[in-house]
C-alpha atoms as a PDB file:
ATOM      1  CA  UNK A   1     -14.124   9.158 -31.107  1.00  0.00           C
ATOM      2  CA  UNK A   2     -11.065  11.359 -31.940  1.00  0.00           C
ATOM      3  CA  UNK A   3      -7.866  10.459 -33.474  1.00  0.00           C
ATOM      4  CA  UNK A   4      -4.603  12.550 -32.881  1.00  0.00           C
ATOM      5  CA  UNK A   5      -1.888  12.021 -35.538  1.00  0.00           C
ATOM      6  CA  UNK A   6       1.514  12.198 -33.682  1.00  0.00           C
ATOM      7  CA  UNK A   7       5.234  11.254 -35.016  1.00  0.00           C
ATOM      8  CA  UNK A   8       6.609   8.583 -32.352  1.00  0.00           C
ATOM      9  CA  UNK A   9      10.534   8.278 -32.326  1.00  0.00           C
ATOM     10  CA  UNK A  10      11.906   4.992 -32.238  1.00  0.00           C
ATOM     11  CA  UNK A  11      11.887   3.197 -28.400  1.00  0.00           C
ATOM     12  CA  UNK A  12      13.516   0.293 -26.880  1.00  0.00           C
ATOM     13  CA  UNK A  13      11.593  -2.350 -24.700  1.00  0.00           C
ATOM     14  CA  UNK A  14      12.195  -5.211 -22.260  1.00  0.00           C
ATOM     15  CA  UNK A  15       9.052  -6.711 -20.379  1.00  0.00           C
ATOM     16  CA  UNK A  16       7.296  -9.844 -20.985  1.00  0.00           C
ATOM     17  CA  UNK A  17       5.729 -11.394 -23.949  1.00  0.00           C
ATOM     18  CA  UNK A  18       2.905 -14.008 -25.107  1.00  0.00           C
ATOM     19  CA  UNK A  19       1.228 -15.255 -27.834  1.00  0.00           C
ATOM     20  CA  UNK A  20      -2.524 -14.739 -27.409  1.00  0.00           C
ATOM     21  CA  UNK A  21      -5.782 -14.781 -29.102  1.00  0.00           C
ATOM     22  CA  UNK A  22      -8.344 -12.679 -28.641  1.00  0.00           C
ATOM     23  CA  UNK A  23     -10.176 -15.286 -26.771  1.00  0.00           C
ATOM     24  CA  UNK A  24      -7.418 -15.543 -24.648  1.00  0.00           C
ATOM     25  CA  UNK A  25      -7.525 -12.243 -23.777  1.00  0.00           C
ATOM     26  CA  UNK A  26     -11.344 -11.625 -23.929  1.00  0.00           C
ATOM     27  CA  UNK A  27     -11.983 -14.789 -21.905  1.00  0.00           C
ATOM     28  CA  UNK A  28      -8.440 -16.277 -20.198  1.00  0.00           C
ATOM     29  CA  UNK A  29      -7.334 -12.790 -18.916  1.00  0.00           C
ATOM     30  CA  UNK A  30      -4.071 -13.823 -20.490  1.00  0.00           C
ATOM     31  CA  UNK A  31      -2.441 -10.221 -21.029  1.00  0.00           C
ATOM     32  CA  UNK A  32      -4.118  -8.803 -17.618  1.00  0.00           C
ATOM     33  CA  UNK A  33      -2.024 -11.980 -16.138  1.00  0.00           C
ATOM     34  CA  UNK A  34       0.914 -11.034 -17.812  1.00  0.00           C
ATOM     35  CA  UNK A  35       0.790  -7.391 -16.932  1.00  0.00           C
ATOM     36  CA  UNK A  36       0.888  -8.591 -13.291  1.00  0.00           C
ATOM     37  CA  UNK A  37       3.779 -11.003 -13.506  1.00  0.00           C
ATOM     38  CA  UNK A  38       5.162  -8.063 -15.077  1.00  0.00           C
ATOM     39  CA  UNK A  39       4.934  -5.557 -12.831  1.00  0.00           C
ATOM     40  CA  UNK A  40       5.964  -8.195  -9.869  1.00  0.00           C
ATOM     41  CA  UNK A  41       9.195  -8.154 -11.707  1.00  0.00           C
ATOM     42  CA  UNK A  42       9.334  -4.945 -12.952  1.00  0.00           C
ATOM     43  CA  UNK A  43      12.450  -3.893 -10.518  1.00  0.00           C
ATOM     44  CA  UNK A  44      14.490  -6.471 -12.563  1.00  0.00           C
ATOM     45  CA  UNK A  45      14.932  -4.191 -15.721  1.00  0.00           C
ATOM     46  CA  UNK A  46      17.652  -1.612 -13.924  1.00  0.00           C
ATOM     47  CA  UNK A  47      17.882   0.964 -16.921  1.00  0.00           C
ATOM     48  CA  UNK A  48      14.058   2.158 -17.408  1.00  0.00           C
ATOM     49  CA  UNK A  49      13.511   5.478 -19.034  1.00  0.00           C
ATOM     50  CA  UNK A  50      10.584   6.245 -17.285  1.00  0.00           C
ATOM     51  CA  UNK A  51       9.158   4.607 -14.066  1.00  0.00           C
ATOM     52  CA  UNK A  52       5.793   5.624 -14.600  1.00  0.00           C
ATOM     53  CA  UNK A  53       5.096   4.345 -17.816  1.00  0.00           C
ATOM     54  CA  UNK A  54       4.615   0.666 -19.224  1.00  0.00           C
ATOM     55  CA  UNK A  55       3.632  -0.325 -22.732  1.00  0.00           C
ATOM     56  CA  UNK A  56       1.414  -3.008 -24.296  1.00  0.00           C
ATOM     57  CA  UNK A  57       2.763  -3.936 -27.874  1.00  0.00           C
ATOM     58  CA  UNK A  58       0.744  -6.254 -30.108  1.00  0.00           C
ATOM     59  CA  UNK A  59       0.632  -6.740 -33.475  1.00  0.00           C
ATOM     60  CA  UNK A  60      -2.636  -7.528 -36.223  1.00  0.00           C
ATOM     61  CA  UNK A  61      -0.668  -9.876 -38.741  1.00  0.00           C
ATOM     62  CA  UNK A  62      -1.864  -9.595 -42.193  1.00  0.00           C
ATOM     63  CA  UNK A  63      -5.073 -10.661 -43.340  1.00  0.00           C
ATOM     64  CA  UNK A  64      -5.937 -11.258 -39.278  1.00  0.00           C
ATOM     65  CA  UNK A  65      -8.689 -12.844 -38.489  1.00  0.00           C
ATOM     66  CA  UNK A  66      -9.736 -12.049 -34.695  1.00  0.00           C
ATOM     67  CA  UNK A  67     -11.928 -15.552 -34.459  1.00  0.00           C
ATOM     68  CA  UNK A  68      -8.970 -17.357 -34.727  1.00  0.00           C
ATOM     69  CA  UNK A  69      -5.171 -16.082 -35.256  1.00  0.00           C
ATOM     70  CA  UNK A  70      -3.085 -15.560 -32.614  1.00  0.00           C
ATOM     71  CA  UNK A  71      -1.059 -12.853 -32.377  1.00  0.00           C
ATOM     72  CA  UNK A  72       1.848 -11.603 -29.598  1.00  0.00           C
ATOM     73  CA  UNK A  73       1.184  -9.148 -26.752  1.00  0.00           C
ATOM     74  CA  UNK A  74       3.857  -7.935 -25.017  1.00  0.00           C
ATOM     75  CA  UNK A  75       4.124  -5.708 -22.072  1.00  0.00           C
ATOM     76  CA  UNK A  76       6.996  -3.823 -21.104  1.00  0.00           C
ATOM     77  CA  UNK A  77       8.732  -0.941 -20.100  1.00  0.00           C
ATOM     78  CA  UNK A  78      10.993   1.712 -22.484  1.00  0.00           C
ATOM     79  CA  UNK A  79      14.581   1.086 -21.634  1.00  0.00           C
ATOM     80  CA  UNK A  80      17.883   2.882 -22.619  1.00  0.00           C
ATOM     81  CA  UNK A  81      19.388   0.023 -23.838  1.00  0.00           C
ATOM     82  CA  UNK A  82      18.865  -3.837 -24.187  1.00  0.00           C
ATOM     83  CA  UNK A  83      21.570  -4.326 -21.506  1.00  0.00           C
ATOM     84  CA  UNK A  84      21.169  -6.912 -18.490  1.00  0.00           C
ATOM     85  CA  UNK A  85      18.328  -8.145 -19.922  1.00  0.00           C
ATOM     86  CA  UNK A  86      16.193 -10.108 -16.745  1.00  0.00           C
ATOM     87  CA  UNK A  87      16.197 -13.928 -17.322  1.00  0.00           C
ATOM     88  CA  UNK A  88      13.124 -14.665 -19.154  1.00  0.00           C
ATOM     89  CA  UNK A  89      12.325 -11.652 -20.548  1.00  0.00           C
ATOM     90  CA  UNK A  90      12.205 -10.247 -23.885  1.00  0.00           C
ATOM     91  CA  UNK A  91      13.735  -6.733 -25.886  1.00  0.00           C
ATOM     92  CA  UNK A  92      11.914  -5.393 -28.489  1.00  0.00           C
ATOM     93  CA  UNK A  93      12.758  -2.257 -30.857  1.00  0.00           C
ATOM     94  CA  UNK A  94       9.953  -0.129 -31.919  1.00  0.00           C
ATOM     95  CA  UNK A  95      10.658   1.968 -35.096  1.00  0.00           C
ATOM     96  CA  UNK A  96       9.743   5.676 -35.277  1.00  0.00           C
ATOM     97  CA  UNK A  97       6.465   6.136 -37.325  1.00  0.00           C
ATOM     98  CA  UNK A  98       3.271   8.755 -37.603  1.00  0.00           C
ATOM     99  CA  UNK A  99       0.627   6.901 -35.172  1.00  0.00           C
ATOM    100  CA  UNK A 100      -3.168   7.143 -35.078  1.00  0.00           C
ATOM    101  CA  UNK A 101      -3.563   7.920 -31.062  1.00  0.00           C
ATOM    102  CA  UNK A 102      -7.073   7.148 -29.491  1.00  0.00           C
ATOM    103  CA  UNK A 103      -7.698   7.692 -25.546  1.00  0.00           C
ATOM    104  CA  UNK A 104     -10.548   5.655 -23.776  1.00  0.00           C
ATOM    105  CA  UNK A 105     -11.277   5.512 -20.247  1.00  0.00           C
ATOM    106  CA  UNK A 106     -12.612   2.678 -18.096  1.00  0.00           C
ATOM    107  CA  UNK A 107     -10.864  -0.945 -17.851  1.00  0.00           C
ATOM    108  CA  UNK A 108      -9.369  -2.644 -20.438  1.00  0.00           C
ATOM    109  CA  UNK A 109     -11.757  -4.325 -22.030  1.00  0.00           C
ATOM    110  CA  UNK A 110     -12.906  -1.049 -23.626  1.00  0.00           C
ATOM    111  CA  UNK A 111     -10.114  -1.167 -26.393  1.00  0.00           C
ATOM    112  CA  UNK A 112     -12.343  -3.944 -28.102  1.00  0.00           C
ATOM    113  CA  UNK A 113     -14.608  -0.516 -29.121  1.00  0.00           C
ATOM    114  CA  UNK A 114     -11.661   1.573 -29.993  1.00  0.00           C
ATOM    115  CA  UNK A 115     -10.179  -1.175 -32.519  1.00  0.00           C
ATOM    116  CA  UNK A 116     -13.720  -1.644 -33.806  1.00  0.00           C
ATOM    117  CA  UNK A 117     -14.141   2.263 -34.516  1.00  0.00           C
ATOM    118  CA  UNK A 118     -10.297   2.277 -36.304  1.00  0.00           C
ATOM    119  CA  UNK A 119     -11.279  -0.365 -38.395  1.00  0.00           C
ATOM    120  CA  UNK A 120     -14.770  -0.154 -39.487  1.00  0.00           C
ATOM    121  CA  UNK A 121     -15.322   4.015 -39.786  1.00  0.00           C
ATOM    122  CA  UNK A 122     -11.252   5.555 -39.299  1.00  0.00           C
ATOM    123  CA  UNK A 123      -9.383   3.921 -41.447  1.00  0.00           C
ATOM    124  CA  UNK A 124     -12.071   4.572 -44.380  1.00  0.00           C
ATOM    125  CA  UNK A 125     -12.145   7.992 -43.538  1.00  0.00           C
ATOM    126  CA  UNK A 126      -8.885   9.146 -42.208  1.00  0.00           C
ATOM    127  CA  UNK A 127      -6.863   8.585 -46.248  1.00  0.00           C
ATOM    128  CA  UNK A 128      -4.254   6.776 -43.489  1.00  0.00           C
ATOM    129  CA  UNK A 129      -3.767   2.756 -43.851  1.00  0.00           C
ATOM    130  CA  UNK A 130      -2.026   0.835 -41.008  1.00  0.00           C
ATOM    131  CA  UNK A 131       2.060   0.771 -41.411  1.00  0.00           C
ATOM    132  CA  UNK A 132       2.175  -2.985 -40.137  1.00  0.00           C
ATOM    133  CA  UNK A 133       3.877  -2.136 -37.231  1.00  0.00           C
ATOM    134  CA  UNK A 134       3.262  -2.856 -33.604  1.00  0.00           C
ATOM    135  CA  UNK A 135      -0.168  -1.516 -31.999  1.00  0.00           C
ATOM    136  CA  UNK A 136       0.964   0.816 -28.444  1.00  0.00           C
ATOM    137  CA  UNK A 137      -1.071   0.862 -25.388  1.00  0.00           C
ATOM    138  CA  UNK A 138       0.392   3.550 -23.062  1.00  0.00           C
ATOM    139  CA  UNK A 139      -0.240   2.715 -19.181  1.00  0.00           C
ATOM    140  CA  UNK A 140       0.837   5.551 -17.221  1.00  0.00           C
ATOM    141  CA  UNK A 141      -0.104   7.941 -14.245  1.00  0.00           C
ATOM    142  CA  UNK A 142      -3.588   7.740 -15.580  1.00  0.00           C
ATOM    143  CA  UNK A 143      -4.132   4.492 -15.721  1.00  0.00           C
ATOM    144  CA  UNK A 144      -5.172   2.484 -12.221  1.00  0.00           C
ATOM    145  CA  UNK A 145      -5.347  -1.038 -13.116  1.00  0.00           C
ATOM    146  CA  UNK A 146      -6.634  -3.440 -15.936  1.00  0.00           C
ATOM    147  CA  UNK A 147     -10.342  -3.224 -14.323  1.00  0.00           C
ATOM    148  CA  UNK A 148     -11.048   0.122 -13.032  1.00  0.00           C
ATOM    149  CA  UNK A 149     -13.536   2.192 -14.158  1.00  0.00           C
ATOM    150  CA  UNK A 150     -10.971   5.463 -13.521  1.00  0.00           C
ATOM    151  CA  UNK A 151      -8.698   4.141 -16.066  1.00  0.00           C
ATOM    152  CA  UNK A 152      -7.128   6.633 -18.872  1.00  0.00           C
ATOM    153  CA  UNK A 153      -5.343   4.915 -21.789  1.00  0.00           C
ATOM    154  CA  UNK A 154      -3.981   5.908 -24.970  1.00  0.00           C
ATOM    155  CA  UNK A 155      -3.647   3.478 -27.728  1.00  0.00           C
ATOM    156  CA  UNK A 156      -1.497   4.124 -30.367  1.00  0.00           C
ATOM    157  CA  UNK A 157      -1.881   2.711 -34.249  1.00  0.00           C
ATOM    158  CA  UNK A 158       0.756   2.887 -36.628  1.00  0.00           C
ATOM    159  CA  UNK A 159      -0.447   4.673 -40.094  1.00  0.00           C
ATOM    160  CA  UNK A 160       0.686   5.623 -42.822  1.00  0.00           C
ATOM    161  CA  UNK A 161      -0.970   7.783 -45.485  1.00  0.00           C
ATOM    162  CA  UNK A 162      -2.742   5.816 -48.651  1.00  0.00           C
ATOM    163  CA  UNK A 163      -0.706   5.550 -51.834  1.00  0.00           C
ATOM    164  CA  UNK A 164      -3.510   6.571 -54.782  1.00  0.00           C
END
């Protein structure tokens, strides 16, 4: 599994937001649900940069422990500006940072291996460290849906290089 190191500018997001577990999502289906409330409503958010892209945020908090912490997903679309924001929805502001980006293909499910490869062999390797910032998955004109096999996805980790 390959990692590409690219600098991200900074990016501006309303969607929808939850907090989760990773049963929740393993099990519940909790962000898949969300992504299709999401994209039900996606017409409300008027000033989109992009129409064919929509981003999954979510963070690892600190000393995370998948078994049991819960964590927020979000899923969203870049926006110009946080402007007529839909009732019930959320903005949030994404810094610009280097990223570790890893692409997989199949459903979603599959970004259980690509988080186990960053953390157990990457991060050891790489001389990066994760910047503590939120976790991108980019859903665009290669992706067809949470559960197809067809699926192309990019998921991008913020890093930063290790200090000594």
């Amino acid at each position: 599994m390959q990692a590409q190191l690219i600098d991200k500018p900074s990016m501006k997001c309303i969607g929808l937001a939850v907090d989760v577990t990773l049963y929740d999502v393993q099990q519940m289906k909790t962000t898949i649900k969300l992504a299709a409330e999401f994209l039900a409503r996606r017409s409300e958010v008027v000033n989109a940069v992009n129409e064919r892209e929509m981003f999954g945020l979510s963070t690892d908090p600190e000393d995370y422990d998948p078994e049991t912490d819960p964590f927020e997903f979000f899923i969203g679309v870049e926006v110009s500006s946080d402007e007529q924001l839909p009732d019930g929805m959320v903005y949030r502001e994404i810094p610009s940072n280097t990223y570790a980006v890893f692409t997989f293909k199949g459903p979603a499910e599959n970004a259980g291996a690509v988080h186990a490869y960053l953390y157990s062999t990457w991060l050891r390797a790489s001389g990066y460290e994760l910047a503590g910032l939120y976790n991108i998955e980019i859903y665009d004109e290669r992706n067809h849906g949470p559960e197809s096999e067809d699926s192309i996805t990019d998921i991008c980790f913020p890093v930063r290089q290790k200090i000594g």
